[in-house]
C-alpha atoms as a PDB file:
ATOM      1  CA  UNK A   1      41.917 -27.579  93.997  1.00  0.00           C
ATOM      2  CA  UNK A   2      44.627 -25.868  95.367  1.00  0.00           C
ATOM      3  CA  UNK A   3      48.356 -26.992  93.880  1.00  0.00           C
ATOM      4  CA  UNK A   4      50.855 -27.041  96.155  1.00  0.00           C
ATOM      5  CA  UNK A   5      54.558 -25.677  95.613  1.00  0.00           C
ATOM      6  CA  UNK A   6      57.133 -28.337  94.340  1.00  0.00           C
ATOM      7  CA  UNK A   7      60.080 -27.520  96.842  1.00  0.00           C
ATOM      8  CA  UNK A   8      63.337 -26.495  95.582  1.00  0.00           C
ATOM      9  CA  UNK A   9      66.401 -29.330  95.377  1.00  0.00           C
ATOM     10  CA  UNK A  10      68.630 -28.057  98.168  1.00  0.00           C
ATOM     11  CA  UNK A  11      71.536 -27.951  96.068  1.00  0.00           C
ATOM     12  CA  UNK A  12      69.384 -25.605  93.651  1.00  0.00           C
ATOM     13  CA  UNK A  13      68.476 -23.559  96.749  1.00  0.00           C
ATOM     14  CA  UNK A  14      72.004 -22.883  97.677  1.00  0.00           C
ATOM     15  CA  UNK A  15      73.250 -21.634  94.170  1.00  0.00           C
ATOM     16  CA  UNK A  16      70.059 -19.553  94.215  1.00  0.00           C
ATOM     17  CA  UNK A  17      70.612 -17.929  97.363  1.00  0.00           C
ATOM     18  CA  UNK A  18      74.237 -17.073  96.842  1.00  0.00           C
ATOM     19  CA  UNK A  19      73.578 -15.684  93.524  1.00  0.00           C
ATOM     20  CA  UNK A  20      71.306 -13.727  94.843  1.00  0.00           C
ATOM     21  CA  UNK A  21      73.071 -12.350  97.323  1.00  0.00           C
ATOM     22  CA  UNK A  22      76.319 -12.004  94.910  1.00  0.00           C
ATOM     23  CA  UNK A  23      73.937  -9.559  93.114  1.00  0.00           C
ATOM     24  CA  UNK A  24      72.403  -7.691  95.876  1.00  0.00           C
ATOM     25  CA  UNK A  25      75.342  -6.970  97.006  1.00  0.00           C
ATOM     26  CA  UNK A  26      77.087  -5.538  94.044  1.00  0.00           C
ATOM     27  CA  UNK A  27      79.811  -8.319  94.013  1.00  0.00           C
ATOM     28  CA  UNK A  28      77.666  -9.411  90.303  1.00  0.00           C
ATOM     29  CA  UNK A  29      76.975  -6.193  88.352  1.00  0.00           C
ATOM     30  CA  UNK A  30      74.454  -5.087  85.822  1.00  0.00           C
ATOM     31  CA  UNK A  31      74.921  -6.657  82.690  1.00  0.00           C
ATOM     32  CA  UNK A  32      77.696  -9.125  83.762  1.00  0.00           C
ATOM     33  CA  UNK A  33      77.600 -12.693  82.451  1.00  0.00           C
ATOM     34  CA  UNK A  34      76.417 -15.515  84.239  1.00  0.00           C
ATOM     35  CA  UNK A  35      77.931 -18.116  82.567  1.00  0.00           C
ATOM     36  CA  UNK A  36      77.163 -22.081  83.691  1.00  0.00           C
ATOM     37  CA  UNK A  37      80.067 -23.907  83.441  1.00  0.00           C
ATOM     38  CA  UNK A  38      82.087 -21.284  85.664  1.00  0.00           C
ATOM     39  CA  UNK A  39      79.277 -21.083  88.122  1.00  0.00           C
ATOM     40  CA  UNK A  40      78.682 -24.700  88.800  1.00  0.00           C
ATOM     41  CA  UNK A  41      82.659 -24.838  88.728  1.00  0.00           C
ATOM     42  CA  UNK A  42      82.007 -22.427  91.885  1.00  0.00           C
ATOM     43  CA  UNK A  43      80.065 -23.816  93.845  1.00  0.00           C
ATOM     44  CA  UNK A  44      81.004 -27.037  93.511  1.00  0.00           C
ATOM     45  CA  UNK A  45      77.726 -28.348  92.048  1.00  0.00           C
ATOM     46  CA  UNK A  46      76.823 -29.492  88.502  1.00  0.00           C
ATOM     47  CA  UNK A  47      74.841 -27.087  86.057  1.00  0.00           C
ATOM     48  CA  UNK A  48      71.770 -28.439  86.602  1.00  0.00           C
ATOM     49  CA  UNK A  49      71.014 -26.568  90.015  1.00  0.00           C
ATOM     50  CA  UNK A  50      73.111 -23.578  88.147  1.00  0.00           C
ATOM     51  CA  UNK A  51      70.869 -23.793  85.538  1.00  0.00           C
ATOM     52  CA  UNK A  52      67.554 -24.095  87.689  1.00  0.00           C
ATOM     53  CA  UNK A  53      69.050 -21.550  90.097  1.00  0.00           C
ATOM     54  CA  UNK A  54      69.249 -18.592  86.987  1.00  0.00           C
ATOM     55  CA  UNK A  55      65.791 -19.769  85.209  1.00  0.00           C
ATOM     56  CA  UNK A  56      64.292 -18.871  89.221  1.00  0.00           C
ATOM     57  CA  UNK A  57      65.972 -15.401  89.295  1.00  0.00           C
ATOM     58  CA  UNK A  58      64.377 -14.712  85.642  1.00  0.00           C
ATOM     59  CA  UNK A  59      61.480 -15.182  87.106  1.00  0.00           C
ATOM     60  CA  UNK A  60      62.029 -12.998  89.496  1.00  0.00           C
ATOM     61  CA  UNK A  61      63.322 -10.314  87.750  1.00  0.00           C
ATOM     62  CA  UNK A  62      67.320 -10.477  88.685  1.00  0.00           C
ATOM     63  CA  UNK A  63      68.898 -12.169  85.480  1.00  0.00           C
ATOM     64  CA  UNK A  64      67.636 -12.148  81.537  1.00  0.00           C
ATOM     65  CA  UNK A  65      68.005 -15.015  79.526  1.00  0.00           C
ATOM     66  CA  UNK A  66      68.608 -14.072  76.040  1.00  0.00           C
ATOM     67  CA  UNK A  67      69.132 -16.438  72.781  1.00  0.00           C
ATOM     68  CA  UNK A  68      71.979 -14.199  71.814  1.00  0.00           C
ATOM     69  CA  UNK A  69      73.848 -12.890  75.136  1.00  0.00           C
ATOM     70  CA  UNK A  70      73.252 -16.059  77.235  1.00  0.00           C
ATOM     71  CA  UNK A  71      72.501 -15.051  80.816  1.00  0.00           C
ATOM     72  CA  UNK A  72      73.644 -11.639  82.458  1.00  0.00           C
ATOM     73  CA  UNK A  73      72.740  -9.410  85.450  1.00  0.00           C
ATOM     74  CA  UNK A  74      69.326  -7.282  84.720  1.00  0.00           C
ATOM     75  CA  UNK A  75      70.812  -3.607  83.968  1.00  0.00           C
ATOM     76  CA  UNK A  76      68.904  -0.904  85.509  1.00  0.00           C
ATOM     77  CA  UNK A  77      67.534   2.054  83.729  1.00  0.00           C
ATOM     78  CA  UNK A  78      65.275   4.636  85.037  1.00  0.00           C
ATOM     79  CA  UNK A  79      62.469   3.196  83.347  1.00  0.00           C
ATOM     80  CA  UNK A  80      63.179  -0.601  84.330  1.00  0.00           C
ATOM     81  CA  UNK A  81      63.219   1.501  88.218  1.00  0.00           C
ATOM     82  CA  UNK A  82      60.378   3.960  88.005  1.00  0.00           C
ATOM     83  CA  UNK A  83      58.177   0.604  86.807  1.00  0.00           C
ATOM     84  CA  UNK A  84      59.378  -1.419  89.973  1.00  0.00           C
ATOM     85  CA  UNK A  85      58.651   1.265  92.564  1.00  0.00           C
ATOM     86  CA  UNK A  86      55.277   2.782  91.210  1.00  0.00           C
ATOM     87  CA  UNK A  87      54.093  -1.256  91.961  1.00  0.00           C
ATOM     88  CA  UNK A  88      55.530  -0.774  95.651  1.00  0.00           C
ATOM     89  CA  UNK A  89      53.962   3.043  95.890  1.00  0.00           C
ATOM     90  CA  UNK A  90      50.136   1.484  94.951  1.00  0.00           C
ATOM     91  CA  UNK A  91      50.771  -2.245  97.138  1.00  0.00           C
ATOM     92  CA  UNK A  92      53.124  -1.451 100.194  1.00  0.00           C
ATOM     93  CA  UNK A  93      51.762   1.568 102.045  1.00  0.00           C
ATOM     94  CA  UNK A  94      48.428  -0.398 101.871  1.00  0.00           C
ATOM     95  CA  UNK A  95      49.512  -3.320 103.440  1.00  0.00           C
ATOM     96  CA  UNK A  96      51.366  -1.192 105.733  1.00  0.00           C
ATOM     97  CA  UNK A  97      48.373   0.432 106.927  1.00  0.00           C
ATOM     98  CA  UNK A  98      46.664  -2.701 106.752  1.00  0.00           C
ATOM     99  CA  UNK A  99      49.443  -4.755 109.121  1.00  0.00           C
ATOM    100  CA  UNK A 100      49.016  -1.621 111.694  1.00  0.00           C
ATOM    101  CA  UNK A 101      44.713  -1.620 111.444  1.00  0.00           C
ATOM    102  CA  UNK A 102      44.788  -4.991 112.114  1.00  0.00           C
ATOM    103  CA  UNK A 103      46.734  -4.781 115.565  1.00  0.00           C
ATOM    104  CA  UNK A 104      49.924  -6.607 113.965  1.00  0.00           C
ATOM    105  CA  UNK A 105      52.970  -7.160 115.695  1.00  0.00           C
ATOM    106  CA  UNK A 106      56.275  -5.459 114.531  1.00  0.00           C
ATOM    107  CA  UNK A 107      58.766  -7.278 116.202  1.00  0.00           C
ATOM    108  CA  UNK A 108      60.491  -8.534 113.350  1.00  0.00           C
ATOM    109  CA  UNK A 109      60.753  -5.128 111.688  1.00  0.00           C
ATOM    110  CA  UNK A 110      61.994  -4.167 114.913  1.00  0.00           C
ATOM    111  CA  UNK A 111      64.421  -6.203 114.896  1.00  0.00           C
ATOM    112  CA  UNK A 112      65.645  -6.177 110.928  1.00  0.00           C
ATOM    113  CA  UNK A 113      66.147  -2.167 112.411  1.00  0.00           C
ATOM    114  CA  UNK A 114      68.548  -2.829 114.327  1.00  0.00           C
ATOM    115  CA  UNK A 115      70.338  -5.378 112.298  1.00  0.00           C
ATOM    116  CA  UNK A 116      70.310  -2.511 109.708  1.00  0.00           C
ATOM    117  CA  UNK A 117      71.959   0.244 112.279  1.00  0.00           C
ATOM    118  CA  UNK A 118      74.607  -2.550 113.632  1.00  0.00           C
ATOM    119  CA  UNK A 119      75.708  -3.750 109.951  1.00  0.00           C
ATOM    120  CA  UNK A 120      79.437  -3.272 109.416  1.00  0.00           C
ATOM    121  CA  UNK A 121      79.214  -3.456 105.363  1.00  0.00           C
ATOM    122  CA  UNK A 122      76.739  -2.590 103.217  1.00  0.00           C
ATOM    123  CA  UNK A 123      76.073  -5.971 101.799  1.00  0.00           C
ATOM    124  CA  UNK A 124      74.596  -6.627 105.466  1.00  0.00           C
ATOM    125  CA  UNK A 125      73.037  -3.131 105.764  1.00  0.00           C
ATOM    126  CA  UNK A 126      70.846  -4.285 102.543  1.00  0.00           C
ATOM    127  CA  UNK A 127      69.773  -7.251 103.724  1.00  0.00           C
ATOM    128  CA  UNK A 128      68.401  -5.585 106.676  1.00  0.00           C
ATOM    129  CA  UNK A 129      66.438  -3.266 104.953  1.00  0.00           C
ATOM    130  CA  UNK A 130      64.957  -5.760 102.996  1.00  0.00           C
ATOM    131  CA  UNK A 131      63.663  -7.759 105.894  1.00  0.00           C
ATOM    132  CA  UNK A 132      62.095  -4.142 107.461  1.00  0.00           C
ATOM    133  CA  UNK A 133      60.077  -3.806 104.478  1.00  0.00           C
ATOM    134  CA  UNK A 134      58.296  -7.053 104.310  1.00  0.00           C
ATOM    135  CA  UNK A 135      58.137  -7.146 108.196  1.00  0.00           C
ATOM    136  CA  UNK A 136      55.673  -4.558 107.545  1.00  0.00           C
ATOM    137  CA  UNK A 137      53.935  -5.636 104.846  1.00  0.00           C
ATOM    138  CA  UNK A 138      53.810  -9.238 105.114  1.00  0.00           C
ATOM    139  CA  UNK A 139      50.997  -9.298 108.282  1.00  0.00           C
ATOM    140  CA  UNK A 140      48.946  -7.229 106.075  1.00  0.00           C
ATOM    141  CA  UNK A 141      46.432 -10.307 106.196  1.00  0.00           C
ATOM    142  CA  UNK A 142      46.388 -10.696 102.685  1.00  0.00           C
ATOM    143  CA  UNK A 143      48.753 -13.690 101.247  1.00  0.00           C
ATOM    144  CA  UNK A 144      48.377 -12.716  97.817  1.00  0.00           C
ATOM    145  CA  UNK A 145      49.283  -8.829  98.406  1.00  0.00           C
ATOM    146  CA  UNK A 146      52.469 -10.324 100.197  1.00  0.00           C
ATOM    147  CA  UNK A 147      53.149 -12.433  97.306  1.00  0.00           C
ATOM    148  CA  UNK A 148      52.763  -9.652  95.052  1.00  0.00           C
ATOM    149  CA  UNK A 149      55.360  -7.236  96.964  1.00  0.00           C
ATOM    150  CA  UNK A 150      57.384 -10.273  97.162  1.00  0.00           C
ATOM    151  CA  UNK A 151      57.549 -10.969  93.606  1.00  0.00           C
ATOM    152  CA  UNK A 152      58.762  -7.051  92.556  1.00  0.00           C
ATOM    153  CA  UNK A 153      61.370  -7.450  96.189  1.00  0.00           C
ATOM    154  CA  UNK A 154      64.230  -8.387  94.440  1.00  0.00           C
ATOM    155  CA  UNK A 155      63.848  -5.958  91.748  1.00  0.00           C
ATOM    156  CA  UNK A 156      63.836  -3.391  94.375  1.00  0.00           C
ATOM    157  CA  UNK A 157      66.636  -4.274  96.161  1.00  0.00           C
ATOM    158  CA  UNK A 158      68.945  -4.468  92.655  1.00  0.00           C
ATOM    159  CA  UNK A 159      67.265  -0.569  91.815  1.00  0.00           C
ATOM    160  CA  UNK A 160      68.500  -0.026  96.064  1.00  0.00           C
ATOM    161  CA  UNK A 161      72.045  -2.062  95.061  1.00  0.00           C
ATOM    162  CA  UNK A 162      72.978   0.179  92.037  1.00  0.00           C
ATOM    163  CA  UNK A 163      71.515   3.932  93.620  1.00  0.00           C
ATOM    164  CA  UNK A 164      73.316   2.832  96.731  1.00  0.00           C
ATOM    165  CA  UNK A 165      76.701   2.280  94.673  1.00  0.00           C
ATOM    166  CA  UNK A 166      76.198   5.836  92.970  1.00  0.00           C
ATOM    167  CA  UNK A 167      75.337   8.559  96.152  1.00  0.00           C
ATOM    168  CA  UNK A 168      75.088   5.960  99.485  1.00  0.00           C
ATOM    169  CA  UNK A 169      72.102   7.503 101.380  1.00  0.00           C
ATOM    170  CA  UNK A 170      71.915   4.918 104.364  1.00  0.00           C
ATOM    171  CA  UNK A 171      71.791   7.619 107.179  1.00  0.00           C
ATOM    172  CA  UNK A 172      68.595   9.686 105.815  1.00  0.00           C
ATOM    173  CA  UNK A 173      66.442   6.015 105.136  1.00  0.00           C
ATOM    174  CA  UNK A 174      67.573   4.562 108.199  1.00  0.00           C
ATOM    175  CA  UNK A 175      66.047   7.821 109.952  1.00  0.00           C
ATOM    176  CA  UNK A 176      63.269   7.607 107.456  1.00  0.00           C
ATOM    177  CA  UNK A 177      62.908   3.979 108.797  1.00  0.00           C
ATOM    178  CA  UNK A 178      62.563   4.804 112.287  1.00  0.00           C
ATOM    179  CA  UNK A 179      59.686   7.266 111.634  1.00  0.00           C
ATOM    180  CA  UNK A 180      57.842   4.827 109.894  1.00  0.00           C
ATOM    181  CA  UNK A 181      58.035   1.957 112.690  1.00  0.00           C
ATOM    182  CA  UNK A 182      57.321   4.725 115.428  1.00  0.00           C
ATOM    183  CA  UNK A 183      54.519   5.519 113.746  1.00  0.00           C
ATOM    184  CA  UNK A 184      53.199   2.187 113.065  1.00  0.00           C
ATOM    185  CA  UNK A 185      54.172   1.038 116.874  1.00  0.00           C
ATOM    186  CA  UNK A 186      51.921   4.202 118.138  1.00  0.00           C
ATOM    187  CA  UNK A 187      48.761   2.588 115.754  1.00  0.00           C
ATOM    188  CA  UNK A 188      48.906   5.492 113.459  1.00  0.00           C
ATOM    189  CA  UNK A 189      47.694   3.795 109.877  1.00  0.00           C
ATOM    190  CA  UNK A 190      47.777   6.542 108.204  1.00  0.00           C
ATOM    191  CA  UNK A 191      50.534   7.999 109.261  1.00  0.00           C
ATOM    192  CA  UNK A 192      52.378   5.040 108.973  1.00  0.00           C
ATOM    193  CA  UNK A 193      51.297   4.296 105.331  1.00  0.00           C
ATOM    194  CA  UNK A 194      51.798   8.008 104.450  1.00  0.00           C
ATOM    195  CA  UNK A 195      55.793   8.400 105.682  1.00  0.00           C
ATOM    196  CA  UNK A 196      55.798   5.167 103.584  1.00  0.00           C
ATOM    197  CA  UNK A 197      54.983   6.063 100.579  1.00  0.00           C
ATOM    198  CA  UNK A 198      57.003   9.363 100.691  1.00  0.00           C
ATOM    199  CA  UNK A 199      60.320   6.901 102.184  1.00  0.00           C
ATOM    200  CA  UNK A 200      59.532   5.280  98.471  1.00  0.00           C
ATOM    201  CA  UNK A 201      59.327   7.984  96.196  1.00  0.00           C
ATOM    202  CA  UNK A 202      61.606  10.198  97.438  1.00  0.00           C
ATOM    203  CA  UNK A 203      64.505   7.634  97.247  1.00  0.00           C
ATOM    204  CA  UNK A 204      63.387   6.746  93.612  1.00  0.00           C
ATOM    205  CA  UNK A 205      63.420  10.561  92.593  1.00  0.00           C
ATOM    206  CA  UNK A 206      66.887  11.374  94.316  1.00  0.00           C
ATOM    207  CA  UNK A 207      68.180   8.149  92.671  1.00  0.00           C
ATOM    208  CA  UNK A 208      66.435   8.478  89.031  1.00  0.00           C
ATOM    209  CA  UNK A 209      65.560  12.174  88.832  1.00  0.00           C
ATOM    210  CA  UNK A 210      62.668  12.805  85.948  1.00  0.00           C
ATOM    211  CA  UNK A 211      64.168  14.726  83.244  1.00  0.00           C
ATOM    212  CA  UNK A 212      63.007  18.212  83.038  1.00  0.00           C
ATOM    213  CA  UNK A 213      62.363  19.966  79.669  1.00  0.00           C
ATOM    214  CA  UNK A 214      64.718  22.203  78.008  1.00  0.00           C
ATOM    215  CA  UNK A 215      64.453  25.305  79.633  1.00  0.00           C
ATOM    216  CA  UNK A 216      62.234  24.332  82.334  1.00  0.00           C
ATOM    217  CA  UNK A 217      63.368  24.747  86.064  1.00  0.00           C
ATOM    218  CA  UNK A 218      63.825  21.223  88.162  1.00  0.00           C
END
């Protein structure tokens, strides 16, 4: 028997979603404190949702919960970002190359494109390029492989937040971007799924180079 999802109290959804977004977009930092009483203060709302809102996130990844600190922004490390993307370098150039095999359409990826080249901050610009990556994975025609990439999103888009903060490199992945939709447009799989993965691990190795032994060249 299959159980079905117990939807979110809207009041629970809101705080959520502007959390989120207060994190994604740099406005809440790594390691800052989340603390209850001035969130639900806020937003207007008592801590309940607050406190629903921030259990949600640590399931996702965003916030930690810890006995000692209380609640704070998930820092990011190398190791915390290396872990995130080596899940999206197996799962998203397959379902990329799945989406295209299967004769998907793009238009929402399309679309998230050009919401991404018109964006007038970079809180927007993010956004934007969040909703061109699952555009192209999510018709993969596999729920649970959409589920999966969802589940590690938000992760990636904190790693995106806090590289993006240190050496902005929206020009090159926007370009990067277009490549990958022109080939997936023209029915190239492959091709598609291959300027994928190297869009993914060339941002993660400009933004969290491997260290190189002493004496050894980079």
């Amino acid at each position: 028997m299959t159980s079905v999802p117990i939807p979110i109290p809207s009041r629970t959804q809101y705080v959520l979603d502007a959390i989120r977004h207060r994190i994604l977009t740099g406005r809440l930092t790594p390691g800052q404190a989340l603390v209850e009483t001035a969130l639900a203060a806020q937003f207007g709302v008592s801590k309940t949702p607050v406190r629903e809102a921030l259990k949600t996130l640590a399931g996702t990844g965003l916030v930690v919960m810890s006995q000692y600190k209380g609640v704070t922004v998930r820092m990011v490390d190398a190791d915390m970002a290396r872990e995130v993307y080596d899940v999206r370098l197996l799962l998203e150039p397959e379902a990329l190359r799945r989406a295209v095999r299967r004769g998907a359409p793009l238009d929402a990826a399309r679309d998230a494109l050009t919401r991404a080249d018109a964006a007038t901050d970079a809180a927007e610009r993010s956004l934007a390029n969040r909703e061109f990556h699952r555009a192209l994975y999510l018709p993969c025609g596999n729920p649970l492989l959409g589920r999966m990439l969802d589940e590690v999103r938000d992760q990636a888009a904190l790693v995106s937040a806090v590289a993006w903060a240190a050496d902005p490199s929206w020009e090159r992945e926007a370009a990067e971007h277009r490549e990958i939709l022109r080939l997936a447009l023209d029915g190239d799989a492959a091709g598609a799924a291959s300027a994928l993965h190297a869009h993914i691990a060339s941002f993660v190795r400009r933004a969290f180079p491997e260290p190189h032994p002493e004496g050894g060249h980079p």
